[in-house]
PDB file of N, CA and C in Angstrom:
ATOM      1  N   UNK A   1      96.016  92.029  92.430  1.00  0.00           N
ATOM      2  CA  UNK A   1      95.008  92.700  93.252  1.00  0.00           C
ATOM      3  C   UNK A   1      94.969  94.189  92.893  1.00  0.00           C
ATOM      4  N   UNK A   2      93.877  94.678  93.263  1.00  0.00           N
ATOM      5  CA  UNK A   2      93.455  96.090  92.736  1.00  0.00           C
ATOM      6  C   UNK A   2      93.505  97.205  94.067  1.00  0.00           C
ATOM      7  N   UNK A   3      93.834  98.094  93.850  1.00  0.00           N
ATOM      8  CA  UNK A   3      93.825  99.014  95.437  1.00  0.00           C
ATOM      9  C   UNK A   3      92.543  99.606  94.952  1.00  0.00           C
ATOM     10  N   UNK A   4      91.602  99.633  95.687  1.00  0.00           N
ATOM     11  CA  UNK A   4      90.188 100.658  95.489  1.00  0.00           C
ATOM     12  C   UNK A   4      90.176 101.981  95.489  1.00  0.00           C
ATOM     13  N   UNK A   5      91.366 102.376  95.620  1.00  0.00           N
ATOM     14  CA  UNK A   5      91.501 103.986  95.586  1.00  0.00           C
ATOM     15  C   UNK A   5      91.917 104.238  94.269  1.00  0.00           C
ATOM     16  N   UNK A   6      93.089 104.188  93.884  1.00  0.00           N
ATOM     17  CA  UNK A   6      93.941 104.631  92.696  1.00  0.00           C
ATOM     18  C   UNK A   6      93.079 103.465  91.970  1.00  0.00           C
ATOM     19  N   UNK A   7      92.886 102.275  91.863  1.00  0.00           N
ATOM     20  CA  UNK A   7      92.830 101.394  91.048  1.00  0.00           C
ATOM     21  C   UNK A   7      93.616 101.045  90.216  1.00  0.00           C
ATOM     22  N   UNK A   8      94.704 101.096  91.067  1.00  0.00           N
ATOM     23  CA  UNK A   8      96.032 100.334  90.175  1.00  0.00           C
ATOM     24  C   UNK A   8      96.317  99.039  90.552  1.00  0.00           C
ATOM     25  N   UNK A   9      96.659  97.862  89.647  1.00  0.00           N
ATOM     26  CA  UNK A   9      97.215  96.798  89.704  1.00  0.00           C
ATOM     27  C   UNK A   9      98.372  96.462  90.731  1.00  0.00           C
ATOM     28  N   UNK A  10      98.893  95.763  91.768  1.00  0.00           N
ATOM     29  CA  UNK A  10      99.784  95.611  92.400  1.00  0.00           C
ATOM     30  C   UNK A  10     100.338  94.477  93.417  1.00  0.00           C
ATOM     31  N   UNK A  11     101.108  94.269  93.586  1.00  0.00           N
ATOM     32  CA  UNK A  11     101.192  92.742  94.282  1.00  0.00           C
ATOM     33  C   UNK A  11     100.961  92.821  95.644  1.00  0.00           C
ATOM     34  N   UNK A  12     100.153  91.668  96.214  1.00  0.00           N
ATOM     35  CA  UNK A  12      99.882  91.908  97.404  1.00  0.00           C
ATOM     36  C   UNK A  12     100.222  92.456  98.376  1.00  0.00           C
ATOM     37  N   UNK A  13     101.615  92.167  98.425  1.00  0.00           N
ATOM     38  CA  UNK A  13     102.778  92.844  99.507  1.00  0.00           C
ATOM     39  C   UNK A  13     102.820  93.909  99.502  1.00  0.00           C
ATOM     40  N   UNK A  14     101.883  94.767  98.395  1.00  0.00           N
ATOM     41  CA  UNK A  14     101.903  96.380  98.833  1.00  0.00           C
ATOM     42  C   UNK A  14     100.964  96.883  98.705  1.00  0.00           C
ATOM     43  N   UNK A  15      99.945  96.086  99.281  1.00  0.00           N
ATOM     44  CA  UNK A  15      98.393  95.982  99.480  1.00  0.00           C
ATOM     45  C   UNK A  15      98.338  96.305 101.049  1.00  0.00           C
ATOM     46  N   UNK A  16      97.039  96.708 101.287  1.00  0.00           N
ATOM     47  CA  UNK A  16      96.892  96.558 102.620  1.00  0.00           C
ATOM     48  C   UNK A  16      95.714  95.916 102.824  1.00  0.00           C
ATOM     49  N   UNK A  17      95.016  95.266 103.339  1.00  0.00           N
ATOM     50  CA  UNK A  17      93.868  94.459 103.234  1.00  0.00           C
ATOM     51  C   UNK A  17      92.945  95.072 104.361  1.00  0.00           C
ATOM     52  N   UNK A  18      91.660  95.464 103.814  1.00  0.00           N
ATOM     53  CA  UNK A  18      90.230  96.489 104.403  1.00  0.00           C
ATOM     54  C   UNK A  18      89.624  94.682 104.776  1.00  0.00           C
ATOM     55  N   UNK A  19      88.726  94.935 105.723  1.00  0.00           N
ATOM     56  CA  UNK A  19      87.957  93.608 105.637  1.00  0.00           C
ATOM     57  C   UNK A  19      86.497  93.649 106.340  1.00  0.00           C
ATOM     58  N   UNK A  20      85.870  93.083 105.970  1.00  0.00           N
ATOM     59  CA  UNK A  20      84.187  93.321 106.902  1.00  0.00           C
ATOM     60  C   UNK A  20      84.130  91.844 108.082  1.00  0.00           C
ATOM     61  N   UNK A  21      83.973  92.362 109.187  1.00  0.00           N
ATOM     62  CA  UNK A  21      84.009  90.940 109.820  1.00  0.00           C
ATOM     63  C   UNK A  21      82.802  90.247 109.725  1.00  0.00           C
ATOM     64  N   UNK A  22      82.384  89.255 109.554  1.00  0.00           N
ATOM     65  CA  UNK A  22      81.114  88.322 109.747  1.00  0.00           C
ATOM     66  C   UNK A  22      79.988  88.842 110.603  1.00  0.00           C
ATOM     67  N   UNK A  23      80.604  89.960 111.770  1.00  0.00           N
ATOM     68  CA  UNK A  23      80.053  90.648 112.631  1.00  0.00           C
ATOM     69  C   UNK A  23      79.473  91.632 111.968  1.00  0.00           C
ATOM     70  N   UNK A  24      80.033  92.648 111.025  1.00  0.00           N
ATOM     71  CA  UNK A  24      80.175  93.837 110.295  1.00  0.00           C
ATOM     72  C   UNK A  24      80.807  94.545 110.667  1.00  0.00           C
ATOM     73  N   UNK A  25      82.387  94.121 111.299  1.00  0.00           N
ATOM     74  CA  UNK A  25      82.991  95.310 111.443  1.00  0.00           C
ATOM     75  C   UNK A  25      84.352  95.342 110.360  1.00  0.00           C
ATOM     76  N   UNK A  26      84.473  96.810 109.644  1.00  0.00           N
ATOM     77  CA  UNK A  26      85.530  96.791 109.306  1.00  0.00           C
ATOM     78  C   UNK A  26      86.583  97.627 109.853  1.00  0.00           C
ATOM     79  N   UNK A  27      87.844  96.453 109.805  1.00  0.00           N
ATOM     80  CA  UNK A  27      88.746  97.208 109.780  1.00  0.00           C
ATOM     81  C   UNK A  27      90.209  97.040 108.894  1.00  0.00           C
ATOM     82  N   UNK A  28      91.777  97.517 109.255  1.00  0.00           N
ATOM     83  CA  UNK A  28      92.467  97.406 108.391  1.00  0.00           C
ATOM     84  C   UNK A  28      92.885  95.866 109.122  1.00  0.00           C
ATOM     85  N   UNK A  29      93.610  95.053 108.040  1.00  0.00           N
ATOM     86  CA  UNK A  29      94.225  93.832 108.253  1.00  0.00           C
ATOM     87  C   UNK A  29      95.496  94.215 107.952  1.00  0.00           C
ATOM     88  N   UNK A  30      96.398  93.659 108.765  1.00  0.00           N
ATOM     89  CA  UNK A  30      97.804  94.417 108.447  1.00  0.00           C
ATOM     90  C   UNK A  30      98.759  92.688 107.707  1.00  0.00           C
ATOM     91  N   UNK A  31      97.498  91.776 108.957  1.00  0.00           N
ATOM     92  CA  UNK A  31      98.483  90.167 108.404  1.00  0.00           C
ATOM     93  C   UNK A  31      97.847  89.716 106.809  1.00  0.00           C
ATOM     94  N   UNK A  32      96.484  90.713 106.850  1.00  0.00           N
ATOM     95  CA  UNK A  32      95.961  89.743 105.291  1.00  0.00           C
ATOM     96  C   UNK A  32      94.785  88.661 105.918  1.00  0.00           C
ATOM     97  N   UNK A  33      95.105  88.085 106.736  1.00  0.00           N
ATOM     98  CA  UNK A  33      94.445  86.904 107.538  1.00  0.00           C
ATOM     99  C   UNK A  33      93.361  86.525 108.159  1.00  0.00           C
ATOM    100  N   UNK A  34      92.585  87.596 108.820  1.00  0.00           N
ATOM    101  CA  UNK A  34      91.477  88.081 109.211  1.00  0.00           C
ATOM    102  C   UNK A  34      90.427  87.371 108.255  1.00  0.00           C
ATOM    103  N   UNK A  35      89.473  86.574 108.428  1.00  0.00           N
ATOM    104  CA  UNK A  35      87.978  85.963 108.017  1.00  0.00           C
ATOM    105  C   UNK A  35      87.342  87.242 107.724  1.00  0.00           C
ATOM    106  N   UNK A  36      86.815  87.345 106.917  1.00  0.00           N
ATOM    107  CA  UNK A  36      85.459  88.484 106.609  1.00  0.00           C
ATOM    108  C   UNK A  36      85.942  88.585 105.199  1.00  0.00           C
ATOM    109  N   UNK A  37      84.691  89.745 104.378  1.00  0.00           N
ATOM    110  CA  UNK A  37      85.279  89.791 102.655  1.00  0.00           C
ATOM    111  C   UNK A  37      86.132  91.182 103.224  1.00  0.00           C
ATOM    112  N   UNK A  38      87.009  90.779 101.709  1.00  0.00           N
ATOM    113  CA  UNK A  38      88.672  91.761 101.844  1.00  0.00           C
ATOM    114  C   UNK A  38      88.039  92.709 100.184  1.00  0.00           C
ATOM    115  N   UNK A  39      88.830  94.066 100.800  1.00  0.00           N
ATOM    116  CA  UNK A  39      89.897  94.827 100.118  1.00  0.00           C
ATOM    117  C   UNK A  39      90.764  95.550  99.957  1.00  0.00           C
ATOM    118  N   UNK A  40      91.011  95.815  99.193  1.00  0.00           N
ATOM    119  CA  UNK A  40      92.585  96.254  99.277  1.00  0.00           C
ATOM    120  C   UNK A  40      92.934  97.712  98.902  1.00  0.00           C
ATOM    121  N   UNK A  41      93.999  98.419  99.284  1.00  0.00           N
ATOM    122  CA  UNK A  41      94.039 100.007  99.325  1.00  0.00           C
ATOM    123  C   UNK A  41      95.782  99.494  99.580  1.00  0.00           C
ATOM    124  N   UNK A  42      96.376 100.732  98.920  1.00  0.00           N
ATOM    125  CA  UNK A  42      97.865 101.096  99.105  1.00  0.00           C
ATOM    126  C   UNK A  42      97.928 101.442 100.400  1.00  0.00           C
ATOM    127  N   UNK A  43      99.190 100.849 100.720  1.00  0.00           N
ATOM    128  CA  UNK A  43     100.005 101.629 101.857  1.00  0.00           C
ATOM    129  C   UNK A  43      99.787 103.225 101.586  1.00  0.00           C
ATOM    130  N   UNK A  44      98.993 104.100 101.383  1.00  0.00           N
ATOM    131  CA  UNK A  44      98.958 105.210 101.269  1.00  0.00           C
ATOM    132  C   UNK A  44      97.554 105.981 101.850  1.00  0.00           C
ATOM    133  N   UNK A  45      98.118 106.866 102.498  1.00  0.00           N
ATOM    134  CA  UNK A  45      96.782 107.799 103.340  1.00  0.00           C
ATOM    135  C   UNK A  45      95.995 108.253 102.119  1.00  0.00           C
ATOM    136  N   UNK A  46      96.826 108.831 100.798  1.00  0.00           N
ATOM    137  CA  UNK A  46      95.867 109.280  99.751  1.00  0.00           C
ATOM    138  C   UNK A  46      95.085 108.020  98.896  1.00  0.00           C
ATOM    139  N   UNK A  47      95.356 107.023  99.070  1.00  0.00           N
ATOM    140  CA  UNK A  47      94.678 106.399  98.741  1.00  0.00           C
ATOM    141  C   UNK A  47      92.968 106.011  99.094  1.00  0.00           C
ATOM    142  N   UNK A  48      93.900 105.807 100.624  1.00  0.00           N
ATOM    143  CA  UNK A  48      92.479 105.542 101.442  1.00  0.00           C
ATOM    144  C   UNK A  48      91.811 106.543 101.712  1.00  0.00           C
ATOM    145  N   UNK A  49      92.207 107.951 101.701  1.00  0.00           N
ATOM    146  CA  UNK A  49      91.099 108.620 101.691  1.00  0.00           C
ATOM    147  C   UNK A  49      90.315 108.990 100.289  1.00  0.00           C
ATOM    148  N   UNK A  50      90.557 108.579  99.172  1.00  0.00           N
ATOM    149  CA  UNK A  50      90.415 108.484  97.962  1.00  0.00           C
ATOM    150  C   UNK A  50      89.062 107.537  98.010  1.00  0.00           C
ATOM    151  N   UNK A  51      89.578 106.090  98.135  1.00  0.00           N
ATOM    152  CA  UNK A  51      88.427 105.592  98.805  1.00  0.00           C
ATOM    153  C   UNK A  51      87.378 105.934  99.612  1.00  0.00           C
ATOM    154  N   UNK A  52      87.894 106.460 100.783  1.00  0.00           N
ATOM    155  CA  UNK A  52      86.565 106.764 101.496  1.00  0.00           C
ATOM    156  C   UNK A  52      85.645 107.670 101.152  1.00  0.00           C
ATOM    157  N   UNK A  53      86.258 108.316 100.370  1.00  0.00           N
ATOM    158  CA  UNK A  53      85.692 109.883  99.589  1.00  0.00           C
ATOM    159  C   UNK A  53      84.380 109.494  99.008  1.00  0.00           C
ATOM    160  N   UNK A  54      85.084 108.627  98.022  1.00  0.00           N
ATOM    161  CA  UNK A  54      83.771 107.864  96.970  1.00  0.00           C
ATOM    162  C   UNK A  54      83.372 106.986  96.993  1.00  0.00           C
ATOM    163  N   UNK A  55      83.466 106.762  98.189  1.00  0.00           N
ATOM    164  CA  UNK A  55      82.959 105.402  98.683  1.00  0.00           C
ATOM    165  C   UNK A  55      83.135 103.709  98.047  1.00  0.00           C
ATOM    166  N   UNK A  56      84.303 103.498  97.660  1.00  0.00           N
ATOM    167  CA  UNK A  56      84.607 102.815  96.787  1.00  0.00           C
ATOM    168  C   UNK A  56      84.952 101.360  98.105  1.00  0.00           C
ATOM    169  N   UNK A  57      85.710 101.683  98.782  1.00  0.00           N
ATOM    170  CA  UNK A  57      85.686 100.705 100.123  1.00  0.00           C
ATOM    171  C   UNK A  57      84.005 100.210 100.463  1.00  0.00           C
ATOM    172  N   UNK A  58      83.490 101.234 100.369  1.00  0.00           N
ATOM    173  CA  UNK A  58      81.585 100.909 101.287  1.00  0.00           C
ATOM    174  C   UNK A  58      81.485  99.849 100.168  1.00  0.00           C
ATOM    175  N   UNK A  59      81.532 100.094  98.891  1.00  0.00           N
ATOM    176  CA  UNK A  59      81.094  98.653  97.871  1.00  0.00           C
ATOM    177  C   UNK A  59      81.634  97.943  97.663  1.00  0.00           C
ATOM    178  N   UNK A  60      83.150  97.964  97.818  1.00  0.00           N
ATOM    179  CA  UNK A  60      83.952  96.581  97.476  1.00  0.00           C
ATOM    180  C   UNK A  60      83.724  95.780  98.747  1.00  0.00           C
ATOM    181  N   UNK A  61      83.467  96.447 100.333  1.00  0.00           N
ATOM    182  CA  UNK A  61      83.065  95.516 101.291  1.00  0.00           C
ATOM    183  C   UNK A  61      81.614  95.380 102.072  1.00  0.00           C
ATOM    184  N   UNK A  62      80.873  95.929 101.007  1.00  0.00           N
ATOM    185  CA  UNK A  62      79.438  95.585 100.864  1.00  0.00           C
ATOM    186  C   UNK A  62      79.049  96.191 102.390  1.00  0.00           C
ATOM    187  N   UNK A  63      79.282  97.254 102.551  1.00  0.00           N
ATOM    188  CA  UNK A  63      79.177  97.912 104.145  1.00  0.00           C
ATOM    189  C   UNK A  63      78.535  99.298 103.554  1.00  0.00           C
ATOM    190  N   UNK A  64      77.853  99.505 104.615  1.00  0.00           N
ATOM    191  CA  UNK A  64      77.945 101.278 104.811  1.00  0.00           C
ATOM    192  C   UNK A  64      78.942 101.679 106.014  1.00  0.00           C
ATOM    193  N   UNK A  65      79.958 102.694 105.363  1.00  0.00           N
ATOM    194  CA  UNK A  65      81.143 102.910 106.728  1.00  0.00           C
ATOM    195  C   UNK A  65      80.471 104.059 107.281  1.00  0.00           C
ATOM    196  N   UNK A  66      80.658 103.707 108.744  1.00  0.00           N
ATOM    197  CA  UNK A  66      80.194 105.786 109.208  1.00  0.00           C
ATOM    198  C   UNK A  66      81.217 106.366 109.114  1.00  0.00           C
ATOM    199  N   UNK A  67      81.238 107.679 109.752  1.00  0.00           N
ATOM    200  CA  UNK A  67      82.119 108.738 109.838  1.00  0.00           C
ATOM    201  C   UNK A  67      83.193 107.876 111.188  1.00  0.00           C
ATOM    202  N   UNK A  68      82.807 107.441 112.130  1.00  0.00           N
ATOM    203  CA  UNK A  68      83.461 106.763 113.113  1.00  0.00           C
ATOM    204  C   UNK A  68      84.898 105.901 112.723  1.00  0.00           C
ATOM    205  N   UNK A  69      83.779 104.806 111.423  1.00  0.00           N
ATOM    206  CA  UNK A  69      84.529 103.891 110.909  1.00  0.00           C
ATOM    207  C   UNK A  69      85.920 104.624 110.625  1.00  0.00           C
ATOM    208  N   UNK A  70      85.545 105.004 109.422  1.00  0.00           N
ATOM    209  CA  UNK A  70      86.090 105.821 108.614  1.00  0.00           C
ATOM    210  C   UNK A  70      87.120 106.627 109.005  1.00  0.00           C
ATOM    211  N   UNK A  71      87.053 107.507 110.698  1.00  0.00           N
ATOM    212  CA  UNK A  71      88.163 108.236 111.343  1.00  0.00           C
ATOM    213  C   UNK A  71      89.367 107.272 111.879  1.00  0.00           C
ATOM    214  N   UNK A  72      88.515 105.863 112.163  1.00  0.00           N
ATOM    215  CA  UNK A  72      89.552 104.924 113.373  1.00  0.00           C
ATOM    216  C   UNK A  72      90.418 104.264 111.453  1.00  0.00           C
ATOM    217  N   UNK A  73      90.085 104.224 110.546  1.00  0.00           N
ATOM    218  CA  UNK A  73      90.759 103.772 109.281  1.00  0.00           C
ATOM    219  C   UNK A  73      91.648 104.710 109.065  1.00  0.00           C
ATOM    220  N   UNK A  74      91.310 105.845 109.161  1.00  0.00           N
ATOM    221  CA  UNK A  74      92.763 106.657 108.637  1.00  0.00           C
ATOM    222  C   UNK A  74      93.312 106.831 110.230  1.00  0.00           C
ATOM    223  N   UNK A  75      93.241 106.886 111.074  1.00  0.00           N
ATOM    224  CA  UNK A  75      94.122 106.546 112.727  1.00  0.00           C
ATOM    225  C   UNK A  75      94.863 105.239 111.855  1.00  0.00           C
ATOM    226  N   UNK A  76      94.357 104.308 111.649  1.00  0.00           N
ATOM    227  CA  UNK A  76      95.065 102.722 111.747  1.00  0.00           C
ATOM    228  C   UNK A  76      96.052 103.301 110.779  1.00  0.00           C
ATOM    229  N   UNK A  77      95.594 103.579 109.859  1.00  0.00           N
ATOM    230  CA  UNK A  77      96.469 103.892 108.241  1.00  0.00           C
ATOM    231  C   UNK A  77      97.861 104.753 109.116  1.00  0.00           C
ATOM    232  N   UNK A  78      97.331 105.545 109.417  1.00  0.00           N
ATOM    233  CA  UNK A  78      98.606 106.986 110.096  1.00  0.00           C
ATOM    234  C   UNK A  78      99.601 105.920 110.896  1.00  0.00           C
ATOM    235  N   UNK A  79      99.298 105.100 111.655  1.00  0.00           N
ATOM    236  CA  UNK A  79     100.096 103.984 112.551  1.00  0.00           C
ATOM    237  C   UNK A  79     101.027 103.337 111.832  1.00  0.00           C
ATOM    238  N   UNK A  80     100.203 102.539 111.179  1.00  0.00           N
ATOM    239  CA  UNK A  80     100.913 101.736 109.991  1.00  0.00           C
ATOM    240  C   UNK A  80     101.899 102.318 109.137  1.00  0.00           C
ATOM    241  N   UNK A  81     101.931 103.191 108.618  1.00  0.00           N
ATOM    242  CA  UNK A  81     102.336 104.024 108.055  1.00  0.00           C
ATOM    243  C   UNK A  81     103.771 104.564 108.917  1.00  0.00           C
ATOM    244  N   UNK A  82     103.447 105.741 110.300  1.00  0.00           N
ATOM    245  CA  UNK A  82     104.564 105.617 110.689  1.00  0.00           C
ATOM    246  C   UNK A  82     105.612 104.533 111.449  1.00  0.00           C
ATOM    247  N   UNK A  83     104.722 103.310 111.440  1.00  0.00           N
ATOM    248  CA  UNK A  83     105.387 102.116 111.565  1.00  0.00           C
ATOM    249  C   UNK A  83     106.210 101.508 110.954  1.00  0.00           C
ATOM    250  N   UNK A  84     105.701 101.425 109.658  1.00  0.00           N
ATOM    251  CA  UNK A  84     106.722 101.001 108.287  1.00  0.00           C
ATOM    252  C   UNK A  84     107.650 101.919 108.127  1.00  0.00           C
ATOM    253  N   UNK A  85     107.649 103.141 108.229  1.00  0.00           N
ATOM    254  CA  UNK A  85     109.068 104.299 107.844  1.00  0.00           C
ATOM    255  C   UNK A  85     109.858 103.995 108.651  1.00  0.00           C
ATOM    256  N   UNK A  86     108.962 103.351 110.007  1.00  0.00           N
ATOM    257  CA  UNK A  86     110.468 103.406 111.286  1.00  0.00           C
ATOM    258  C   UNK A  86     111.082 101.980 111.093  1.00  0.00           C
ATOM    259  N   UNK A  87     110.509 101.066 110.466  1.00  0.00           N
ATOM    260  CA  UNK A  87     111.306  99.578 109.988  1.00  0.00           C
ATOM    261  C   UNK A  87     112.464 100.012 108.730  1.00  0.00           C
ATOM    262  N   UNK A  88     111.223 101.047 108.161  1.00  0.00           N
ATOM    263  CA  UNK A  88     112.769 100.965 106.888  1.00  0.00           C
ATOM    264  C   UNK A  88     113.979 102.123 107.283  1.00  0.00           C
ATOM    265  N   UNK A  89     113.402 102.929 108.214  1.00  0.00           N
ATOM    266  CA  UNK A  89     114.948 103.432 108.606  1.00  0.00           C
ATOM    267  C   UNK A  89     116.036 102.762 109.980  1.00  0.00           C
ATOM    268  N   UNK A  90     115.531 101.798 110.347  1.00  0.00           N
ATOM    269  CA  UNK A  90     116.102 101.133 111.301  1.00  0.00           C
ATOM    270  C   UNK A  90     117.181  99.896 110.545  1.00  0.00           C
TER     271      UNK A  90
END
């Protein structure tokens, strides 16, 4: 799988999965699992804002994101993020 930001090659498990719901909403998938089309971005804030920059997320999930979208994605990202540091230092 490809992260849409960096566009580097990487195994899922260090993917994070973007997704459009059937509804049109996107958001982050943390299980992978979520129905709608997927993509994928690093565990990394610079990534995803890399993405959102150039809009590389809006075409891999065939969306236009607003500014809304786009703020509650890097909120989710920041969560996730200090979520995982507090698993790996525990």
């Amino acid at each position: 799988r490809m992260c849409v930001g960096c566009r580097e090659m990487k195994p899922k498990k260090e993917l994070l999965r973007a997704v459009r719901s059937p509804e049109g909403e996107v958001t982050l998938d943390p299980t992978g699992k979520k129905p709608g089309r997927g993509a994928y971005v690093c565990y990394s804030a610079e990534c995803l804002k890399k993405a959102l920059k150039q809009r590389q997320l809006d075409r891999a999930l065939d969306a236009k994101l607003t500014e809304e979208t786009n703020l509650q994605l890097t909120e989710t990202m920041q969560k996730l993020l200090a979520q995982k540091s507090g698993e790996e230092q525990a």
